[in-house]
Protein backbone atom coordinates (compact mmCIF):
# COMPACT_ATOMS: atom_id res chain seq x y z
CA UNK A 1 12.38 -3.21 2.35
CA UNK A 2 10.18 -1.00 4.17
CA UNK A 3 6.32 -0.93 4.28
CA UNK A 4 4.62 2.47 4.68
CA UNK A 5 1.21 2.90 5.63
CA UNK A 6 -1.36 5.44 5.69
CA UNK A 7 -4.32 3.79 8.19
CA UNK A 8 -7.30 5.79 9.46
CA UNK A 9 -9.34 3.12 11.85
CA UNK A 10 -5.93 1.00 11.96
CA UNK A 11 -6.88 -1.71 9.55
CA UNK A 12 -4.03 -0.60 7.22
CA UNK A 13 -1.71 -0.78 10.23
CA UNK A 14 -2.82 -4.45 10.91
CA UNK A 15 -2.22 -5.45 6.96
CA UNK A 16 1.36 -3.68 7.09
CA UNK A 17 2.39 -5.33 10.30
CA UNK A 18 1.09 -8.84 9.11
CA UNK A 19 3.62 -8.72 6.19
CA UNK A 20 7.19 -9.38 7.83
CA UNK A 21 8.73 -6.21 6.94
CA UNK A 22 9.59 -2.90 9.59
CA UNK A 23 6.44 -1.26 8.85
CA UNK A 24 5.88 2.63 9.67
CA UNK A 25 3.32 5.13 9.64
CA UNK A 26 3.16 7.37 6.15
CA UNK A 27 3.46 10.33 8.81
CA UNK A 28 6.37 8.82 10.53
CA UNK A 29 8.70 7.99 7.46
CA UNK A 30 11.63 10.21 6.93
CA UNK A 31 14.04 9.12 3.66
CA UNK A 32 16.19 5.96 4.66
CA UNK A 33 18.67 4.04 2.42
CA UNK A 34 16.68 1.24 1.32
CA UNK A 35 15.83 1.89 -1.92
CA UNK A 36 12.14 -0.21 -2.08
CA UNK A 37 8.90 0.62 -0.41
CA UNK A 38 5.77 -1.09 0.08
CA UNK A 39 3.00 1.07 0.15
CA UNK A 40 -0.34 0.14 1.94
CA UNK A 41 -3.07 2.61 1.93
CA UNK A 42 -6.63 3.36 1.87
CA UNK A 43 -9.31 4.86 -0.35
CA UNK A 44 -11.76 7.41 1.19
CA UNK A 45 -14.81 9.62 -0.54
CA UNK A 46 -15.89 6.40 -2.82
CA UNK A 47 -12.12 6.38 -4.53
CA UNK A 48 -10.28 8.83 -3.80
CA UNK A 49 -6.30 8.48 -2.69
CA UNK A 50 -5.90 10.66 0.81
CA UNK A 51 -4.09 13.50 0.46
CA UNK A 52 -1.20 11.99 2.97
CA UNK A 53 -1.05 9.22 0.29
CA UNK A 54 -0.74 11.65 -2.53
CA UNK A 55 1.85 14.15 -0.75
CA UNK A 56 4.08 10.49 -0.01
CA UNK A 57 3.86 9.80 -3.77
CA UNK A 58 5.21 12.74 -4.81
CA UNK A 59 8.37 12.78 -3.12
CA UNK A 60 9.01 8.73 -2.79
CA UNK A 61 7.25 7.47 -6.00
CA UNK A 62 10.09 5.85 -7.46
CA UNK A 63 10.73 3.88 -4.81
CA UNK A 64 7.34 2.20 -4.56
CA UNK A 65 7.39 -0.99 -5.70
CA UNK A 66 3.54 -1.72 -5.01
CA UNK A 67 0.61 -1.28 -3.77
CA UNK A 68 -2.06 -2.55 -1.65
CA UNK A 69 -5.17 -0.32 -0.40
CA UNK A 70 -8.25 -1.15 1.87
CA UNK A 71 -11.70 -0.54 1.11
CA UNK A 72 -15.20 -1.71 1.40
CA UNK A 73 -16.91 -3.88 -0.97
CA UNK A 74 -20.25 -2.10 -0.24
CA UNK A 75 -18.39 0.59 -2.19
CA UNK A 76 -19.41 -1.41 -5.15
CA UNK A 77 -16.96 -0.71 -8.04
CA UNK A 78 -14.97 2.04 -5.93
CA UNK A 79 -13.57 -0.40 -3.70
CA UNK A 80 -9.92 0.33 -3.71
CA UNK A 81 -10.17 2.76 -6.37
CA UNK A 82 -7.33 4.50 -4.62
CA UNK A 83 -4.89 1.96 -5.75
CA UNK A 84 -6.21 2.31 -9.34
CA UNK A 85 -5.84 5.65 -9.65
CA UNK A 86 -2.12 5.25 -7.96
CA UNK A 87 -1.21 2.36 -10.09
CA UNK A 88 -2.27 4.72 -13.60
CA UNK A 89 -0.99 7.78 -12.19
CA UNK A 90 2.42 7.02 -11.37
CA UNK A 91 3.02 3.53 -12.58
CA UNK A 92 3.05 1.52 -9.62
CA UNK A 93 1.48 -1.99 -9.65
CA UNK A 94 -1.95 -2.33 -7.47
CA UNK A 95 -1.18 -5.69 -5.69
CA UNK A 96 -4.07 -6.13 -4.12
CA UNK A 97 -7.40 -4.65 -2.94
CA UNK A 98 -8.35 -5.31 0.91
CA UNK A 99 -10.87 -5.32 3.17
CA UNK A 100 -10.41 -5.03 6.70
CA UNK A 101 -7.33 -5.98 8.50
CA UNK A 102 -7.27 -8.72 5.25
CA UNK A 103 -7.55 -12.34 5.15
CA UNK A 104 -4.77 -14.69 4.74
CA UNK A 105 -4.87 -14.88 1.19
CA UNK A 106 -4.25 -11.24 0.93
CA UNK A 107 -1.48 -11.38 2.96
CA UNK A 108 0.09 -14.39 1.04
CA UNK A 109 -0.45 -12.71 -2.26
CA UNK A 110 1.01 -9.60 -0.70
CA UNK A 111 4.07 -11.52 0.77
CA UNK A 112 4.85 -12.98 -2.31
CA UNK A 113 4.13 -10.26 -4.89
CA UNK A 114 7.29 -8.77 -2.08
CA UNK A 115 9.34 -12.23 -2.14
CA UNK A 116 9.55 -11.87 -6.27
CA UNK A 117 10.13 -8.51 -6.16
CA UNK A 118 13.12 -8.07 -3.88
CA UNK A 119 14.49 -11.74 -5.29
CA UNK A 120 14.69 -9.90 -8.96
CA UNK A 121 15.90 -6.24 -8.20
CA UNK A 122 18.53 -7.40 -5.29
């Protein structure tokens, strides 16, 4: 299991390195072997996915197991629209929607949303 995340102010960073998992920067990742990724990300524009986000998807989208994007709530219903538009466009469940870093619910949710995961597909 690998977490990849795309982070503009760093608050996506936080949230992936909070989880447990090696976590690397969407720029950074090059193909490994492990066949599942996490994918934390943000929305920008009111909704929309970055295009570093989209230009991951295409190439690793398969091996996305979930999501989890930041926001702001002052973004009304936008707030983590990224992760909707993700989740409809290629399938991948929207785990949770985050502001911040993320409180310690969000990480727990995350965490086990992972836990499940890898304890039914390994």
């Amino acid at each position: 299991m690998i977490i990849v995340y795309d982070s503009l102010t760093g608050q996506g960073k936080k949230f992936a390195s909070k989880l447990g998992y090696e976590a690397i920067k969407i720029s950074d990742y090059h193909e490994d072997n492990d066949p599942h990724i996490f994918l934390v990300t943000r929305s920008f524009n009111f909704g929309e996915v970055p295009k570093t986000t989209l230009d991951f998807l295409n190439i690793y989208h398969k091996r996305v197991i979930g999501t989890a994007v930041s926001g702001n709530r002052n973004w009304g219903t936008n707030f983590g629209k990224a992760g909707e538009v993700i989740e409809k466009k290629y399938q991948i469940p929207l785990v949770i929607k985050f502001e911040m870093a993320g409180m310690e619910n969000d990480i727990k949710k995350t965490k086990k949303f992972i836990e499940d995961y890898l304890n039914k597909h390994t």
